[in-house]
N, C-alpha and C. Protein backbone atom coordinates (compact mmCIF):
# COMPACT_ATOMS: atom_id res chain seq x y z
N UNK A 1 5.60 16.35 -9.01
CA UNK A 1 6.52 15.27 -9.28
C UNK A 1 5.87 13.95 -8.85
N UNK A 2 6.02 12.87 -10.05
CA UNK A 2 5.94 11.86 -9.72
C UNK A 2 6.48 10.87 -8.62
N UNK A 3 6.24 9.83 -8.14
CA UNK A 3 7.25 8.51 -7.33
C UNK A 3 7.68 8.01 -8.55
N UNK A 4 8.45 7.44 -8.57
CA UNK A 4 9.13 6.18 -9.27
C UNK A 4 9.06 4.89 -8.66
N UNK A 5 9.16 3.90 -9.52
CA UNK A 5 9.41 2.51 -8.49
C UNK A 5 9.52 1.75 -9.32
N UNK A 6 10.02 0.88 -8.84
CA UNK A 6 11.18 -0.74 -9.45
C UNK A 6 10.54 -1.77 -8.17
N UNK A 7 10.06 -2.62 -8.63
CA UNK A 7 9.22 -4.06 -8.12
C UNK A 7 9.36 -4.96 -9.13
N UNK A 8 10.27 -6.20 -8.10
CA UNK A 8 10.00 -7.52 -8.93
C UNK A 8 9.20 -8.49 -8.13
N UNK A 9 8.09 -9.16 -8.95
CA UNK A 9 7.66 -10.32 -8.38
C UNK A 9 8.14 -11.21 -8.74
N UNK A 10 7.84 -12.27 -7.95
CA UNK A 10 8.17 -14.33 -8.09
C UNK A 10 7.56 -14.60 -7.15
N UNK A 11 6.85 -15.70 -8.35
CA UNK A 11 6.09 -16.97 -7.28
C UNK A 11 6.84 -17.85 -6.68
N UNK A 12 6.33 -18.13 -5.26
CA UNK A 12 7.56 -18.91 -4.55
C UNK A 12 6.33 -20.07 -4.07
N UNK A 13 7.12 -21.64 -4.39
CA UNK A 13 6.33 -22.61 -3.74
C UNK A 13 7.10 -22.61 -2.15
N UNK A 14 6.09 -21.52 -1.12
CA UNK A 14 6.65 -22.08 0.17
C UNK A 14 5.84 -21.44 0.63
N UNK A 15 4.84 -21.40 2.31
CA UNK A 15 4.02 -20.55 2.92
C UNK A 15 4.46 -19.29 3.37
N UNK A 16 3.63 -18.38 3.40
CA UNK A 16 3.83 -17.51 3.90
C UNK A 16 4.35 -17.31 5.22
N UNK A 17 4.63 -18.43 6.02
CA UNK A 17 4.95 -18.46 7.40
C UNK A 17 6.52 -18.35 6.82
N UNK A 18 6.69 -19.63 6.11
CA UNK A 18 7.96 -19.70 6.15
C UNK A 18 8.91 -18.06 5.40
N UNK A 19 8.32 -17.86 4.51
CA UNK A 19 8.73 -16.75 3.90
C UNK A 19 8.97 -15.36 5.08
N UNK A 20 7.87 -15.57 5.53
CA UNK A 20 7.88 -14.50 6.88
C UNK A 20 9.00 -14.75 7.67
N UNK A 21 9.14 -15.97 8.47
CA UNK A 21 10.44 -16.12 8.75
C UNK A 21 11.73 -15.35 8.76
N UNK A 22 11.77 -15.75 7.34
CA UNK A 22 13.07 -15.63 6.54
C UNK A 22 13.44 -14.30 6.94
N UNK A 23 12.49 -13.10 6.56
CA UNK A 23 12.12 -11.96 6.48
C UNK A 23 12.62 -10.84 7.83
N UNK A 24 11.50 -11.65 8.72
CA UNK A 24 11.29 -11.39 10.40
C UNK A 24 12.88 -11.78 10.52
N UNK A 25 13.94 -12.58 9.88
CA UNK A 25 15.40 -12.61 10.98
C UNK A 25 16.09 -11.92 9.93
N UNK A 26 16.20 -10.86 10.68
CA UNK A 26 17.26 -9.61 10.37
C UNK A 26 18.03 -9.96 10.40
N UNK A 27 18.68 -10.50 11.07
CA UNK A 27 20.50 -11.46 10.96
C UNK A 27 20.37 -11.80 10.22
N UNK A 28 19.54 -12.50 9.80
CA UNK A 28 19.73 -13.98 8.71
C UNK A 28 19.59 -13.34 7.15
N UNK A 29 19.00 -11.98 7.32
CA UNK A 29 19.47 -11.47 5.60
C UNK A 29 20.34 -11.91 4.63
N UNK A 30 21.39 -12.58 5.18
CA UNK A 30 22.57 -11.96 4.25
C UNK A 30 22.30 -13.46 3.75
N UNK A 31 21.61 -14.43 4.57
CA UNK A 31 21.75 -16.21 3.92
C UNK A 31 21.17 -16.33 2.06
N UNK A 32 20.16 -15.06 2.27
CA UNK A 32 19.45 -15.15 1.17
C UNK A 32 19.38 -13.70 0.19
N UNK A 33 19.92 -12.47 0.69
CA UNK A 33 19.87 -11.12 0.36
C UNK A 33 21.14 -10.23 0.28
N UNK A 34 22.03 -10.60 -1.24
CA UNK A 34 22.66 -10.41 -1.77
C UNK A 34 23.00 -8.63 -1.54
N UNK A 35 22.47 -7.97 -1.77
CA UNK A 35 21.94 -6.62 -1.95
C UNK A 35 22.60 -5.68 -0.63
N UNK A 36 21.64 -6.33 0.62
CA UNK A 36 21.54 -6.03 1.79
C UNK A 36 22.40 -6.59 2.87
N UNK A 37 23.44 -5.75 3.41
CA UNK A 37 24.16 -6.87 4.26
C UNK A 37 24.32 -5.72 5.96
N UNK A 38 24.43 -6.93 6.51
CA UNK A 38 25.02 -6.29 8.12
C UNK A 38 23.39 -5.07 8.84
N UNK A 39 22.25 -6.47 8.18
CA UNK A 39 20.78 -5.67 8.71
C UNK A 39 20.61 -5.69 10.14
N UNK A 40 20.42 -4.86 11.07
CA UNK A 40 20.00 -4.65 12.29
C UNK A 40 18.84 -3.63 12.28
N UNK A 41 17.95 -4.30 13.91
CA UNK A 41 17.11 -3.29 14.10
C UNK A 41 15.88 -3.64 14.74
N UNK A 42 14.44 -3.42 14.72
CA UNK A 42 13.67 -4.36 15.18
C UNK A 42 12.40 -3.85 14.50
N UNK A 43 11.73 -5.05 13.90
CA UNK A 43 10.25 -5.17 13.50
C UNK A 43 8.61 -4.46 14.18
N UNK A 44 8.99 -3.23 14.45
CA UNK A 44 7.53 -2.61 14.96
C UNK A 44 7.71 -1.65 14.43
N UNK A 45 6.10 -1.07 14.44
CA UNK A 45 6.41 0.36 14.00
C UNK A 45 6.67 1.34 14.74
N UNK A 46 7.02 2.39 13.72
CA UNK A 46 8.68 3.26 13.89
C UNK A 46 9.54 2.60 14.46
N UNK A 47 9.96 1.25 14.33
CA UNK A 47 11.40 0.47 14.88
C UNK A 47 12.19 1.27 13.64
N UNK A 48 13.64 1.11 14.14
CA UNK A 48 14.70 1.77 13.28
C UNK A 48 14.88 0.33 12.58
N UNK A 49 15.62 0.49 11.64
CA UNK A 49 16.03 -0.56 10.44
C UNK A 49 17.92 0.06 10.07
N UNK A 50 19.17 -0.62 10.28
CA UNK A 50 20.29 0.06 9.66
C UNK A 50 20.91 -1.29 8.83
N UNK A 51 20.90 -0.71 7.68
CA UNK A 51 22.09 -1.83 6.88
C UNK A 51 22.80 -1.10 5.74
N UNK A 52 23.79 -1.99 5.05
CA UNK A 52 24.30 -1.66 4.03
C UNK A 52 24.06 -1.90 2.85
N UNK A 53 23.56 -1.19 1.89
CA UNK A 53 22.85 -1.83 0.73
C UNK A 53 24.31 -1.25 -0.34
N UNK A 54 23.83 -2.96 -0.72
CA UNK A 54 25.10 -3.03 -1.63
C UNK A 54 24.75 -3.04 -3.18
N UNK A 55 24.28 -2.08 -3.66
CA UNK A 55 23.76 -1.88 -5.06
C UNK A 55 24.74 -1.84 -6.02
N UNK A 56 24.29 -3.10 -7.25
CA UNK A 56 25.45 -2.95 -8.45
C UNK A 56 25.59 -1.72 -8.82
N UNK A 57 26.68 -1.76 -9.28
CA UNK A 57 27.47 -0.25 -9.77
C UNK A 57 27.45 1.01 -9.00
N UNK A 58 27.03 0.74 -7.99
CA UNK A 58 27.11 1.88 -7.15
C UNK A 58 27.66 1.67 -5.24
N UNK A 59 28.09 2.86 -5.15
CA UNK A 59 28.73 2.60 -3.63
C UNK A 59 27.93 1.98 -3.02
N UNK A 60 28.73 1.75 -1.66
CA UNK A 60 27.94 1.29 -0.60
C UNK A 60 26.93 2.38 -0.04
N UNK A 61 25.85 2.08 0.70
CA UNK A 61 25.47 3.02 1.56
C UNK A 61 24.66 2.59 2.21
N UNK A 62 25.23 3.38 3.39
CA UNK A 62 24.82 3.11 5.21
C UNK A 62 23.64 3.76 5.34
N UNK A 63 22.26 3.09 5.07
CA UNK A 63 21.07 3.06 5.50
C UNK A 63 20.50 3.34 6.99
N UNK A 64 19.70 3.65 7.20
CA UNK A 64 19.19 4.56 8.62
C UNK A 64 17.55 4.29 7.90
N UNK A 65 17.13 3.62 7.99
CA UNK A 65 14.89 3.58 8.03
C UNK A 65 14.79 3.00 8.71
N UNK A 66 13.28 3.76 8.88
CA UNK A 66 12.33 3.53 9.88
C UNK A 66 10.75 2.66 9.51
N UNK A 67 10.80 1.62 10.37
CA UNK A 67 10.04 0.77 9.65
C UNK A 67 8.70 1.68 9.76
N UNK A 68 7.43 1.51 8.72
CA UNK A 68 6.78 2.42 8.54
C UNK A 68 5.12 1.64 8.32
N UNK A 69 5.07 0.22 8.15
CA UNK A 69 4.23 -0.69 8.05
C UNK A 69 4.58 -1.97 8.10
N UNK A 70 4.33 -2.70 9.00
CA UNK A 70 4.20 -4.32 8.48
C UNK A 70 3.12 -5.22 9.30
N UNK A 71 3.18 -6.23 8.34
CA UNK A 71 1.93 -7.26 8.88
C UNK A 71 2.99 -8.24 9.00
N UNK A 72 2.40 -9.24 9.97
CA UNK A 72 3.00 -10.66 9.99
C UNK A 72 2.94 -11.65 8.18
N UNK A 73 3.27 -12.03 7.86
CA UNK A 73 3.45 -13.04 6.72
C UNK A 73 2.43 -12.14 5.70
N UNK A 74 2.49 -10.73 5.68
CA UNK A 74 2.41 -10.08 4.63
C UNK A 74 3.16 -8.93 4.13
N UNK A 75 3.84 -8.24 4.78
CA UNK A 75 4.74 -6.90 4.25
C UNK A 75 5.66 -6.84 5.43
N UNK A 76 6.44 -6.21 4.81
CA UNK A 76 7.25 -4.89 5.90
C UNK A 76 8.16 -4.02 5.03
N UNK A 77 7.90 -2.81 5.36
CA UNK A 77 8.22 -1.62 4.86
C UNK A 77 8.85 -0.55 5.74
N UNK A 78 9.70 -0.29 5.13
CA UNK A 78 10.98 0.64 5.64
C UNK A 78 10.69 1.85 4.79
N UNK A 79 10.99 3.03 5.29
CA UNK A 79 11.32 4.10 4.31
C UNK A 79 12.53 5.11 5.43
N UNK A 80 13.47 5.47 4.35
CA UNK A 80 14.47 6.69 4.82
C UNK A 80 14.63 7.59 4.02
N UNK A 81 15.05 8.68 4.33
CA UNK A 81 15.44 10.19 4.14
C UNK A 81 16.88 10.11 4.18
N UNK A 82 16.57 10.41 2.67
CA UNK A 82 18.43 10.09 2.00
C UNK A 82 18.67 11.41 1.55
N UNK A 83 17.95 12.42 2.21
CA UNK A 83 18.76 13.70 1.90
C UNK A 83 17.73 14.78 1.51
N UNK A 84 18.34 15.95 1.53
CA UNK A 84 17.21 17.25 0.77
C UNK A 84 16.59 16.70 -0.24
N UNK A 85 15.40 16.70 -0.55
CA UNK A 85 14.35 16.46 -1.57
C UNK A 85 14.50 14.65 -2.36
N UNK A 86 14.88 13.98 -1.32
CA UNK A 86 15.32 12.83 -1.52
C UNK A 86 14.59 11.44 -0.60
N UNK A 87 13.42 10.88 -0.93
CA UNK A 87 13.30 9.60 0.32
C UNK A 87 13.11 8.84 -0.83
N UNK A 88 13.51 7.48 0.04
CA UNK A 88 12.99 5.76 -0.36
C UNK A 88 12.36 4.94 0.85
N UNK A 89 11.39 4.25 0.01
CA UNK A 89 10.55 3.39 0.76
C UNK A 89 10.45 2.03 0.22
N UNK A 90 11.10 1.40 1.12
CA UNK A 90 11.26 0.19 0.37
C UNK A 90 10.88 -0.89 1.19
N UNK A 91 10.17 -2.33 0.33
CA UNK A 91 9.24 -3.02 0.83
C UNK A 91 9.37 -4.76 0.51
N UNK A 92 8.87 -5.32 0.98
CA UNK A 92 9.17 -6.84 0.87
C UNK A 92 7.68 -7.30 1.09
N UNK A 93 6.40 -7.47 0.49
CA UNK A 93 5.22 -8.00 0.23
C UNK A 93 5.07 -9.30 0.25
N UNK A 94 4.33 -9.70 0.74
CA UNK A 94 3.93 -11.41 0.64
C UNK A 94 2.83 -11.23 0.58
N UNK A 95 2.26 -12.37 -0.76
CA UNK A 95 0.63 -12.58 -1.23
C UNK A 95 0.45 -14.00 -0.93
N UNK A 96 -0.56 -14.40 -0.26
CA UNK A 96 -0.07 -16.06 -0.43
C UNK A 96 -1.73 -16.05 -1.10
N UNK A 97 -1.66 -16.92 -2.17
CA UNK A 97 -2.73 -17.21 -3.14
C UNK A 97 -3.47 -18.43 -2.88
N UNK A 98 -2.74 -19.20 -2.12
CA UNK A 98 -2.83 -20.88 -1.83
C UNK A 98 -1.93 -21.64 -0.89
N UNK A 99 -1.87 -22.10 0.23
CA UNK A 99 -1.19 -22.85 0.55
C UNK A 99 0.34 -23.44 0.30
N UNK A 100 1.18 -22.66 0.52
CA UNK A 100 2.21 -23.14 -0.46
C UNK A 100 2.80 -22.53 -1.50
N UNK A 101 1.72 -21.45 -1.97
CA UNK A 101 1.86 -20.90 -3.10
C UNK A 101 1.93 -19.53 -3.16
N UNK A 102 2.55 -18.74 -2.95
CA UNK A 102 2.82 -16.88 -2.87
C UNK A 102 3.16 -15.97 -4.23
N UNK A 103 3.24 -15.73 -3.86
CA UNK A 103 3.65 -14.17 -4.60
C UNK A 103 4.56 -13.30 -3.62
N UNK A 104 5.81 -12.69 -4.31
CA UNK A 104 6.46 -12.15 -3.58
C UNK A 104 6.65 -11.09 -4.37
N UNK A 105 7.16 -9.91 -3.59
CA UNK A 105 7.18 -8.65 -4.25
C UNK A 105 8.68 -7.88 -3.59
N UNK A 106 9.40 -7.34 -3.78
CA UNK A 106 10.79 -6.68 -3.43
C UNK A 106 10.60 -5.59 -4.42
N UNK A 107 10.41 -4.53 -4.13
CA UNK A 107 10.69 -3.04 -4.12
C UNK A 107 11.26 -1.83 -3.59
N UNK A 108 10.90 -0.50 -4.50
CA UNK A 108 11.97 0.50 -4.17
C UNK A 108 11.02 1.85 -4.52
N UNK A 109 10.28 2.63 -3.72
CA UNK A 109 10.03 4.20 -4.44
C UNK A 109 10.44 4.76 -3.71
N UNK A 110 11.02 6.03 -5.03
CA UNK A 110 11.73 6.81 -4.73
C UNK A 110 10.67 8.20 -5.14
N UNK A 111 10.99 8.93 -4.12
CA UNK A 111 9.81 10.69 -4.20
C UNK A 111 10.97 11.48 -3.46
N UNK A 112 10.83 12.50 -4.21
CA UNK A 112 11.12 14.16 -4.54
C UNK A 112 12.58 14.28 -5.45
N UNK A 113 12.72 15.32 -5.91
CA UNK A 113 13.65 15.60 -6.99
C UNK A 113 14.73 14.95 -7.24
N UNK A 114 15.53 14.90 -5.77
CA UNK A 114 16.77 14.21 -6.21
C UNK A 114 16.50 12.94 -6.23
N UNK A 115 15.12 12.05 -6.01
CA UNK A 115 14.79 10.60 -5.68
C UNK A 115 14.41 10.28 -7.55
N UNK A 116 13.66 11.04 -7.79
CA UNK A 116 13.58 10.84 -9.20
C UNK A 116 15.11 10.93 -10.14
N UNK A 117 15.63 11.81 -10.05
CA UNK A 117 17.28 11.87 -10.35
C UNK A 117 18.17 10.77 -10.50
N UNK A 118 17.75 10.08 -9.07
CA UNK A 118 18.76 9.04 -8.45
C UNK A 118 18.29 8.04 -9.51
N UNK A 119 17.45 7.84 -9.34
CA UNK A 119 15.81 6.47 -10.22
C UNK A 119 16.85 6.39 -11.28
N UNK A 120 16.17 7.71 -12.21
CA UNK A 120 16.69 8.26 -14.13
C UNK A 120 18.10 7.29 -14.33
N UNK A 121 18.97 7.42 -12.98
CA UNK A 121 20.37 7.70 -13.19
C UNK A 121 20.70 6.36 -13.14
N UNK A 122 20.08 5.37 -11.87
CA UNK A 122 20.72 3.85 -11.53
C UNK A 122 19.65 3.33 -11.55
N UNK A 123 18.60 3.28 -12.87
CA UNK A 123 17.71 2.20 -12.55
C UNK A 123 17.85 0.72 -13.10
N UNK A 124 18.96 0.70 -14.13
CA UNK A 124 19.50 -0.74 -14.33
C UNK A 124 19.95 -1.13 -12.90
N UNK A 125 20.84 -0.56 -12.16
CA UNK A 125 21.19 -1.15 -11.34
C UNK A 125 20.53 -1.58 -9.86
N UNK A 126 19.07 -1.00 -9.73
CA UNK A 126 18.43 -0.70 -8.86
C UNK A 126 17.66 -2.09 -9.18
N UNK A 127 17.05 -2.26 -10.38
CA UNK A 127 16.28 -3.29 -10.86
C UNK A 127 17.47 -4.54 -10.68
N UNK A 128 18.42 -4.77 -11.07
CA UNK A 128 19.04 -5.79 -11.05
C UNK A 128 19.25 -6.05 -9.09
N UNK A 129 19.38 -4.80 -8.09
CA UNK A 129 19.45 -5.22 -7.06
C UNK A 129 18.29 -6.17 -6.65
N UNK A 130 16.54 -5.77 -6.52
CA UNK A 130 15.47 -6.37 -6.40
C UNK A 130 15.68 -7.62 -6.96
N UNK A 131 15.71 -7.60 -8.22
CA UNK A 131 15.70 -8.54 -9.13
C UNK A 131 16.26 -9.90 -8.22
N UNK A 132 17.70 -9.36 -7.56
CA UNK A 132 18.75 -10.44 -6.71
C UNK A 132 17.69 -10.71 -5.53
N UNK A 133 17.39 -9.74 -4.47
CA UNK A 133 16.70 -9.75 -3.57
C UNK A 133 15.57 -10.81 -3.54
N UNK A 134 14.81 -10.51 -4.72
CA UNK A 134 13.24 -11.69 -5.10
C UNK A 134 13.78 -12.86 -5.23
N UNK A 135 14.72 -13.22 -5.92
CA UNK A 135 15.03 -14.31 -6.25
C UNK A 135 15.80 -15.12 -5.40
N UNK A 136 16.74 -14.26 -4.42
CA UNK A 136 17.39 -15.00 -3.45
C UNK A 136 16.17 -15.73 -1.91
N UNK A 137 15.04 -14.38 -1.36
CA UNK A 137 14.13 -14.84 -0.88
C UNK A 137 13.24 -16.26 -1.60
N UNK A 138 13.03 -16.07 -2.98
CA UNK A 138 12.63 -17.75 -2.97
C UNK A 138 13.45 -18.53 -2.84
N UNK A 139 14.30 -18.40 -3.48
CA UNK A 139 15.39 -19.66 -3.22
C UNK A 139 15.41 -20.41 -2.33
N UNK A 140 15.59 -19.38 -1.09
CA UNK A 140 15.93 -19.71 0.51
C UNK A 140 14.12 -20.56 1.03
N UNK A 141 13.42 -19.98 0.51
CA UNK A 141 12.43 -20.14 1.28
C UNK A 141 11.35 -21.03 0.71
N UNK A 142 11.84 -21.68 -0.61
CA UNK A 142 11.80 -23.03 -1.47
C UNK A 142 12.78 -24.20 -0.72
N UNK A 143 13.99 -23.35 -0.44
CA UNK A 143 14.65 -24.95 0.25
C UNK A 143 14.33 -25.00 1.55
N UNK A 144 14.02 -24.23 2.22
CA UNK A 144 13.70 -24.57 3.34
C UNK A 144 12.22 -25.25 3.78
């Protein structure tokens, strides 16, 4: 079996510091991250990660990952175990190309049976979550 995955990029005019920021305050999710609300937890690895991801057309659900990689003003990555034959790993990338100038990335893979299942089943709605996610991180991190 394959992974699946749903990644949106956008270029954001703002540094990678600032973007990092944004990122690094777990409280402050919700100013810019539609999707994701009521994030707690702490930034090291194996730190725990808990929030509520609020995916169109589909329930809520009470998240439990464990952060699994991050760099300062380049990634951080979470992945959880959402069940028998079921994980997601999901990630927030920063490229900075130039001064000012990034690349941002908000994603989702999903591996083993029921993760592919889940994919097949809500990937309009999975894509439209990121989709919110990328776009709300520039926003925030353009006006600021």
């Amino acid at each position: 079996m394959d992974d699946t995955r749903i990644e949106k990029r956008v270029g954001v005019q703002a540094t990678s510091d600032r973007i990092w920021d944004l990122v690094s305050d777990l409280a402050g999710w919700s100013a810019w991250n539609p999707m994701d609300a009521d994030v707690e937890g702490v930034i090291a690895f194996g730190g725990r990660l808990t929030m509520t991801e609020t995916w169109p057309e589909m329930a809520p659900h009470q998240a439990l990952a464990q952060i699994v990689e991050w760099q300062p003003r380049g990634r951080l990555v979470w992945a959880e175990r959402r069940g028998f034959l079921f994980q997601s790993l999901r990630y927030i990338q920063i490229e900075e190309l130039a001064p000012g100038n990034c690349i941002v990335a908000a994603g989702v893979r999903f591996s083993g049976l029921r993760g592919e299942l889940f994919h097949d089943k809500h990937r309009p709605a999975i894509r439209k979550a990121h989709e919110a996610i990328a776009e709300g991180l520039k926003t925030a991190a353009e006006a600021g």
